[in-house]
Protein backbone atom coordinates (compact mmCIF):
# COMPACT_ATOMS: atom_id res chain seq x y z
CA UNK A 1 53.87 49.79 65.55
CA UNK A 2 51.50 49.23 62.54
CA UNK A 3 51.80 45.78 61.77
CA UNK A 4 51.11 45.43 65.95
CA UNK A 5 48.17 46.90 65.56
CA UNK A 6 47.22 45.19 62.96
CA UNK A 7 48.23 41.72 64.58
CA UNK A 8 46.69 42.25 68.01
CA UNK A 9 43.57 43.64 66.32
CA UNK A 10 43.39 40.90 63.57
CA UNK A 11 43.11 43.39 60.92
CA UNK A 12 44.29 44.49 57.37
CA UNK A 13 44.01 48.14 57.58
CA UNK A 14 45.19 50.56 60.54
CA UNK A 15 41.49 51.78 60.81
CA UNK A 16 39.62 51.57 64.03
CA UNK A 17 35.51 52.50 63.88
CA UNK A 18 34.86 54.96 66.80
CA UNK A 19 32.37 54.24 69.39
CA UNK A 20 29.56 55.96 68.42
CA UNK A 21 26.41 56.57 70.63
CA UNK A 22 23.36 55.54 68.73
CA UNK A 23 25.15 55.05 65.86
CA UNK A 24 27.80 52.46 66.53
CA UNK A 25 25.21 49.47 65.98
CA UNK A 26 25.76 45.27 64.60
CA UNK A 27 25.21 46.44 61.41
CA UNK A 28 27.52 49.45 60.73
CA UNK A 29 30.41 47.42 62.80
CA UNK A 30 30.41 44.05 60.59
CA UNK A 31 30.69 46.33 57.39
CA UNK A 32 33.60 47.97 58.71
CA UNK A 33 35.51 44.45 60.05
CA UNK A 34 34.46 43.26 56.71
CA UNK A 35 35.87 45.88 54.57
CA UNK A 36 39.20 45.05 56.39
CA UNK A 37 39.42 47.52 59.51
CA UNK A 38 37.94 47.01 63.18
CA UNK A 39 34.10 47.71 63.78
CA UNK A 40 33.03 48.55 67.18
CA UNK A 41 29.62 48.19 69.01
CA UNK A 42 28.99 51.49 71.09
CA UNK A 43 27.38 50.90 74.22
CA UNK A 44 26.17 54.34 74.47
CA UNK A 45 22.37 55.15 73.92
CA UNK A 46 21.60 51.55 74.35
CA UNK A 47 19.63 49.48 76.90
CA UNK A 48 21.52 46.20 77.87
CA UNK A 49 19.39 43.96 76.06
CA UNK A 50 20.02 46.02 72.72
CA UNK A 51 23.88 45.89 73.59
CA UNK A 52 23.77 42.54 73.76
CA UNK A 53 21.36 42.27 70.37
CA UNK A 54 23.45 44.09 68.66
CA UNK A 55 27.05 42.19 69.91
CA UNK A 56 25.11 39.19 68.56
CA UNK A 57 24.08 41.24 65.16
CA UNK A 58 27.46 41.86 64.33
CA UNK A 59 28.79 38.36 65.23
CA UNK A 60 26.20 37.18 62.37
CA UNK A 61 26.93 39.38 59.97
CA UNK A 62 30.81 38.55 60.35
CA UNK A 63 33.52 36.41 60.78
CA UNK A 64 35.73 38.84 61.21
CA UNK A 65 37.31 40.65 64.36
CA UNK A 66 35.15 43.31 65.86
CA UNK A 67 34.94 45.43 69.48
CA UNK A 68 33.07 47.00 71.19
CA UNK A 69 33.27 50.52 73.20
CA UNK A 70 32.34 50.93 76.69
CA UNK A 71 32.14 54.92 77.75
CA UNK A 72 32.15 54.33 81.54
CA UNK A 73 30.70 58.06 82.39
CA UNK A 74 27.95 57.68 79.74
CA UNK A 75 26.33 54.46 82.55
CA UNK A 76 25.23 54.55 85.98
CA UNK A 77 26.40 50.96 86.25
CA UNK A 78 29.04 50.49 83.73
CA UNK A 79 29.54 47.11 85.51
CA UNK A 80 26.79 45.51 84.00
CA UNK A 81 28.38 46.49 80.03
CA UNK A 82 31.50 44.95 81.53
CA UNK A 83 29.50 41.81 82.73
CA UNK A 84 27.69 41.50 79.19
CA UNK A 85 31.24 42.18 77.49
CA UNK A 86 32.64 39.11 79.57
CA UNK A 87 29.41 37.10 78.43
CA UNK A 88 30.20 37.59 74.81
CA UNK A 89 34.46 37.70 74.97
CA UNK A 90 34.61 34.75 72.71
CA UNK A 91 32.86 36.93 69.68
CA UNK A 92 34.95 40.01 70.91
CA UNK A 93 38.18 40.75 69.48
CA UNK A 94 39.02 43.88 71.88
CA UNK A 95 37.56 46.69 73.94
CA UNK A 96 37.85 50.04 73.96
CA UNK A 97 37.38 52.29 77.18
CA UNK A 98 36.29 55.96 76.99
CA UNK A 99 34.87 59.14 78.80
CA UNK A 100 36.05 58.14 82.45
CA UNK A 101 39.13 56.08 84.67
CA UNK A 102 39.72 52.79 82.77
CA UNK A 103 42.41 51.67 85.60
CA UNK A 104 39.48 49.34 87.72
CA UNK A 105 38.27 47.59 83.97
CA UNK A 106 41.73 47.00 82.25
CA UNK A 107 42.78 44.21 84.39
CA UNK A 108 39.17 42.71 84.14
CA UNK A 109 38.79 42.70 80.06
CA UNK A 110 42.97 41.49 80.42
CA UNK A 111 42.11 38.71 82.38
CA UNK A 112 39.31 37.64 79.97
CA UNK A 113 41.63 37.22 77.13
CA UNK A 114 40.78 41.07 75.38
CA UNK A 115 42.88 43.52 74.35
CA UNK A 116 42.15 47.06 75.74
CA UNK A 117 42.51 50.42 74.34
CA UNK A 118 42.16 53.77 75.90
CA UNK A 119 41.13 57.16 74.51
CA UNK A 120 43.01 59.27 76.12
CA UNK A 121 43.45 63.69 75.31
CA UNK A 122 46.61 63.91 76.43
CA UNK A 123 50.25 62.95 76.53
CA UNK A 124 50.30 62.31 80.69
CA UNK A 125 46.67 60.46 80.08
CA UNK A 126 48.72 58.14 77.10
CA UNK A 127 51.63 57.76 79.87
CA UNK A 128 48.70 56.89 82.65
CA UNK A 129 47.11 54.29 80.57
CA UNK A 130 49.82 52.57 79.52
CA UNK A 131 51.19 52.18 83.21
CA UNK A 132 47.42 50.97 83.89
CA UNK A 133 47.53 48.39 81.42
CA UNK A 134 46.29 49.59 77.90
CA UNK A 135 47.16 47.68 74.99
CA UNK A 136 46.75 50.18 72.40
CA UNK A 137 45.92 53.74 72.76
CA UNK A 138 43.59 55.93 70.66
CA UNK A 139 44.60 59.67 70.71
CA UNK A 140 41.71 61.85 70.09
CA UNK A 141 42.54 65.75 68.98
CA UNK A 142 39.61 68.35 69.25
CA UNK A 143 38.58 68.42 65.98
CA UNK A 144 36.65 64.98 66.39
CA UNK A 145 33.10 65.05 66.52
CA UNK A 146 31.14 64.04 70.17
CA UNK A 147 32.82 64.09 73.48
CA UNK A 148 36.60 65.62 73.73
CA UNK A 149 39.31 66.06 76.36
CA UNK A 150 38.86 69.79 78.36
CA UNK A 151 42.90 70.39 77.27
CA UNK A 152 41.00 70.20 73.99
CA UNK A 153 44.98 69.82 72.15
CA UNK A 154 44.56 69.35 68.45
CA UNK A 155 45.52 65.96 66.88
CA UNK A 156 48.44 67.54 64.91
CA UNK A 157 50.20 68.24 68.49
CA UNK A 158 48.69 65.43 70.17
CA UNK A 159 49.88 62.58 68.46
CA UNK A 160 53.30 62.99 68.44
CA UNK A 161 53.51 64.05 71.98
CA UNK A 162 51.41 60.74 72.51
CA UNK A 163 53.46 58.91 70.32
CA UNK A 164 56.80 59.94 72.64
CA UNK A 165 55.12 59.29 75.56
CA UNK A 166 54.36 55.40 75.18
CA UNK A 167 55.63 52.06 73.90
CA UNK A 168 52.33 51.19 72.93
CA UNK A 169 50.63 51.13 69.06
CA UNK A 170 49.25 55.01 69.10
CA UNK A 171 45.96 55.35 66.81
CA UNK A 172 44.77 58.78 66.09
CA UNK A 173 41.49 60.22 66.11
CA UNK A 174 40.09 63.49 65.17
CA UNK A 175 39.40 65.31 61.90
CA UNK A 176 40.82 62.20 59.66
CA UNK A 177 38.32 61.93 56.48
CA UNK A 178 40.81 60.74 53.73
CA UNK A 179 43.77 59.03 53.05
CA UNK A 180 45.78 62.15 53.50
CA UNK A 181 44.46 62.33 56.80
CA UNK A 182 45.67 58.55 57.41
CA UNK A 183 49.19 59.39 55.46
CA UNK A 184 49.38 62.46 57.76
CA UNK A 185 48.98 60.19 60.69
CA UNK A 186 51.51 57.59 60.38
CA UNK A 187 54.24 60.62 59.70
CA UNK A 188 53.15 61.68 62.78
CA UNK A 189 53.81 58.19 64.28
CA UNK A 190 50.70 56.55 64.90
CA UNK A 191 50.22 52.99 64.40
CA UNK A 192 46.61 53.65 62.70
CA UNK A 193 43.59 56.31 62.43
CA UNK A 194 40.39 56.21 64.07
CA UNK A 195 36.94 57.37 62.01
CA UNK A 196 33.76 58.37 63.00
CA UNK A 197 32.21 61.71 61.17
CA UNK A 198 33.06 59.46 57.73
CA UNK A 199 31.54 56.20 58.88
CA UNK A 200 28.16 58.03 59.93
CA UNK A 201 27.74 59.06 56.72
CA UNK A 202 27.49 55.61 54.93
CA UNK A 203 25.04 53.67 53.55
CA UNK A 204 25.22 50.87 56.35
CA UNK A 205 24.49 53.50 58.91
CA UNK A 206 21.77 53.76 60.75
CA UNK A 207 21.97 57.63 61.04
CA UNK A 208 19.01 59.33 59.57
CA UNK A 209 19.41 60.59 56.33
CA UNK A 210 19.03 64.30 57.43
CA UNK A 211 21.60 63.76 59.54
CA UNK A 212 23.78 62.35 56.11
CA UNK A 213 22.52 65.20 54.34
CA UNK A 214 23.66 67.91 57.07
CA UNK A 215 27.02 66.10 56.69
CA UNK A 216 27.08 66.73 53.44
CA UNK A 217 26.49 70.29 53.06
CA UNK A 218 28.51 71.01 56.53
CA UNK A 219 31.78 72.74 55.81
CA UNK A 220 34.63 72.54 58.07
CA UNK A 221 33.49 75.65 59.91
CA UNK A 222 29.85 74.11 60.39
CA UNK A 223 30.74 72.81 64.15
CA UNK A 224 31.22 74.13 66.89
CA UNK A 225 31.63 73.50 70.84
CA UNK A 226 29.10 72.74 73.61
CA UNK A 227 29.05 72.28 77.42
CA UNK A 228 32.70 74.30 78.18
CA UNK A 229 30.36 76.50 80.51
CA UNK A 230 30.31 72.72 82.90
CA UNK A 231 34.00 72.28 81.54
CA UNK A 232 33.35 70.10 79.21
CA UNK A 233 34.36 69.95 75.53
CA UNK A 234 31.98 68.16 73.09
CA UNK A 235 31.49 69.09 69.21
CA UNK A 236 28.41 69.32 67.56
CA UNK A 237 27.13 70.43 64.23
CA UNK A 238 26.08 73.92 63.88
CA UNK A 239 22.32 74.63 64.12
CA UNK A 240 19.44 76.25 65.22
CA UNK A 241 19.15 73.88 68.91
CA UNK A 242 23.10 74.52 69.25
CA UNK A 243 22.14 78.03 69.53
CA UNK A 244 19.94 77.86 71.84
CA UNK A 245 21.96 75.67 74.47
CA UNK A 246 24.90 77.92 73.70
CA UNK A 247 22.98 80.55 74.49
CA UNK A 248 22.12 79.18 77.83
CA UNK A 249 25.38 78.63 78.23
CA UNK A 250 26.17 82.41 78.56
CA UNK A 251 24.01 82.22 81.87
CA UNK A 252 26.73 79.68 83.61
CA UNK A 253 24.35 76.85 84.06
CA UNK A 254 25.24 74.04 86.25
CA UNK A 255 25.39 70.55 84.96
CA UNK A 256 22.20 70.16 86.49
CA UNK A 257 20.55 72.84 84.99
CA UNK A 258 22.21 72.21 81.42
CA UNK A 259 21.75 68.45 81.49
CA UNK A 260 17.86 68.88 79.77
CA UNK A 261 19.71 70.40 76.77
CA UNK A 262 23.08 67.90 76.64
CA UNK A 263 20.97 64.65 77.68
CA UNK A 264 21.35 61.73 75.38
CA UNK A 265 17.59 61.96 74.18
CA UNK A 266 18.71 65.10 72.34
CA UNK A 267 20.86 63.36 70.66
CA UNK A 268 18.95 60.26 69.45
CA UNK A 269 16.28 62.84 68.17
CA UNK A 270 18.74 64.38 65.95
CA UNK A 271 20.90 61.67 64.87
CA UNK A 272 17.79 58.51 64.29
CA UNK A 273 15.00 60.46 64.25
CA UNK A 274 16.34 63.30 61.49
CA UNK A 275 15.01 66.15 64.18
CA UNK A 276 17.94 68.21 63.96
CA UNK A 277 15.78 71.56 64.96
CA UNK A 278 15.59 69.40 68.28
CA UNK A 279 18.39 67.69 69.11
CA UNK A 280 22.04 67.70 68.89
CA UNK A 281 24.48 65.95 66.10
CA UNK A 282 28.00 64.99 66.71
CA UNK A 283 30.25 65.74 63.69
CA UNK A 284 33.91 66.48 63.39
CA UNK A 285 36.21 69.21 61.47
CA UNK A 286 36.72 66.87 58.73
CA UNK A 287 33.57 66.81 57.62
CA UNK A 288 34.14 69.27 54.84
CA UNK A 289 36.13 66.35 53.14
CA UNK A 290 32.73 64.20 52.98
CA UNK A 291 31.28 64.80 49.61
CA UNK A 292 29.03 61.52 48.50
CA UNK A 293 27.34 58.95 51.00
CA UNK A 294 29.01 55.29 50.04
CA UNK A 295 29.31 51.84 51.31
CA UNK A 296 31.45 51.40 54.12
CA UNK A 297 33.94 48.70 51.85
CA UNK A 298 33.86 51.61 48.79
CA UNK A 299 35.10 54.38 51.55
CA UNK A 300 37.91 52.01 53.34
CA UNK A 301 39.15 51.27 50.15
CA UNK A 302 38.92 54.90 48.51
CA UNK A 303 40.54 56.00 52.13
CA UNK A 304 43.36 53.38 51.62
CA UNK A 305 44.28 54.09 48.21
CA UNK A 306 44.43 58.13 49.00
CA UNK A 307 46.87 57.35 51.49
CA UNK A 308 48.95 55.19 49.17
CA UNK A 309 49.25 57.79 46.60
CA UNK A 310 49.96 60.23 49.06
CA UNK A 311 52.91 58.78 50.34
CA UNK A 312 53.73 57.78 47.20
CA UNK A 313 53.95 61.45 46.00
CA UNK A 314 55.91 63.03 49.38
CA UNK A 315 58.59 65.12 47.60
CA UNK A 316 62.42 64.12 49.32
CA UNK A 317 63.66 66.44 51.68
């Protein structure tokens, strides 16, 4: 299933950027494809004229194969991504399709030549997509940073359950910050490894650095989860905001009435602006493993050769 992914991605390393609101731009997805995995322009927190800019970005500052995520529930009109997607499907190596039903889009992006992959939370939601269409699917446990499935299943139980459930190349996502992580993953049987918590906190980034720096000092037990009072699941670096809209929580807000504290402007104050006392930060469990900010090529490499060595050292049963 590895060298699959690798082939339909056009890839040397089972490594998949996430798609990251705000922070998923040209820039930070060529340095990714060009240290060998698969960068991805988010479409999240972005107009469609800086969508498009920053498709085009990342087609300059590459030749090699990059995607580009579209999270359907994060637009109004997710049609008009998927029109811009279509525009640009001879720069675009694949698509991947988040936070909402990917059935009506699959056969569109399929038709235009590009792979798809789904996130998906659970085993029946792997089964689902695959029956819909999906090329590859990404398998996202709880402990990943920004929006996660209500079952909120860990990746250590989700992936192999995923894995059983499909014929398709499985990557998983969630808490994976090292090569052990990516070792860990392909025992599991996944085909590959998605990042995002690691990737933010690189040089190419555009996150701001107090968001890098609150990365840095975060422990594993430095996030925590937002917006289950609306049935949601999304985690967030702890903080002084995060306690305030949990504490709002306690009063069983609607979505209406907790949507000024979850909007997306809350999150591009903390995450570009550096106004962390404002806004909310996505970050995952693994981000007690980050411990320097580096170039995106030094950390796919490092993350590689961790991986080697730890499979290399698995003692026999």
């Amino acid at each position: 299933m590895k060298q699959r992914l690798l082939d339909t991605l056009g890839i040397e390393y089972p490594i998949v950027e996430g798609g990251m609101a705000y922070i998923g731009d040209g820039k930070l997805a060529a340095a990714v494809s060009n240290a060998g995995a698969f960068g991805q322009v988010g479409s999240a927190g972005r107009s469609l004229t800086d969508f498009e800019a920053e498709i085009r970005l990342a087609a300059e500052l590459t030749s090699k194969p990059f995607g580009v995520n579209l999270p359907i529930g994060e637009h109004s009109d997710p049609r008009e991504r998927v029109e811009t997607i279509l525009k640009y499907k001879d720069q675009i190596r694949a698509v991947s399709i988040s936070a909402g039903n990917p059935r009506p889009f699959i056969p569109v992006f399929k038709e235009a030549g590009l792979p798809v992959m789904v996130v998906v939370s659970t085993a029946m939601h792997a089964a689902k997509a695959e029956q819909a269409g999906a090329d590859i699917l990404i398998a996202e446990g709880t402990e990943a940073g920004g929006h996660n499935g209500p079952a909120e299943l860990t990746t250590f139980a989700l992936i192999p359950q995923a894995v059983s459930a499909v014929t398709v190349p499985v990557i998983a996502a969630g808490g994976v910050a090292d090569g052990r992580g990516l070792a860990a993953a392909l025992a599991l049987g996944a085909a590959g490894v998605q990042l995002g918590t690691l990737l933010i906190a690189t040089e190419e980034s555009p996150a701001h650095d107090n968001y890098k720096q609150a990365l840095l000092a975060a422990r594993g037990e430095d996030t925590t989860m937002m917006e289950r009072s609306v049935g949601g699941a999304t985690r967030v670096l702890k903080g002084s905001y995060i306690d305030e809209v949990l504490a709002f929580e306690k009063t069983c807000p609607t979505r209406e009435t907790l949507y000024p504290y979850i909007k997306g402007e809350k999150n591009r104050l903390a995450v570009l602006e550096g106004k962390l006392e404002q806004g909310y930060a996505y970050s995952g469990q693994g981000v007690g493993l980050i411990e320097e900010i580096l170039p995106v090529e030094q950390v796919i490499r490092k993350l590689i050769a961790e991986a080697r060595a730890t499979i290399a050292a698995l003692p026999s049963l």
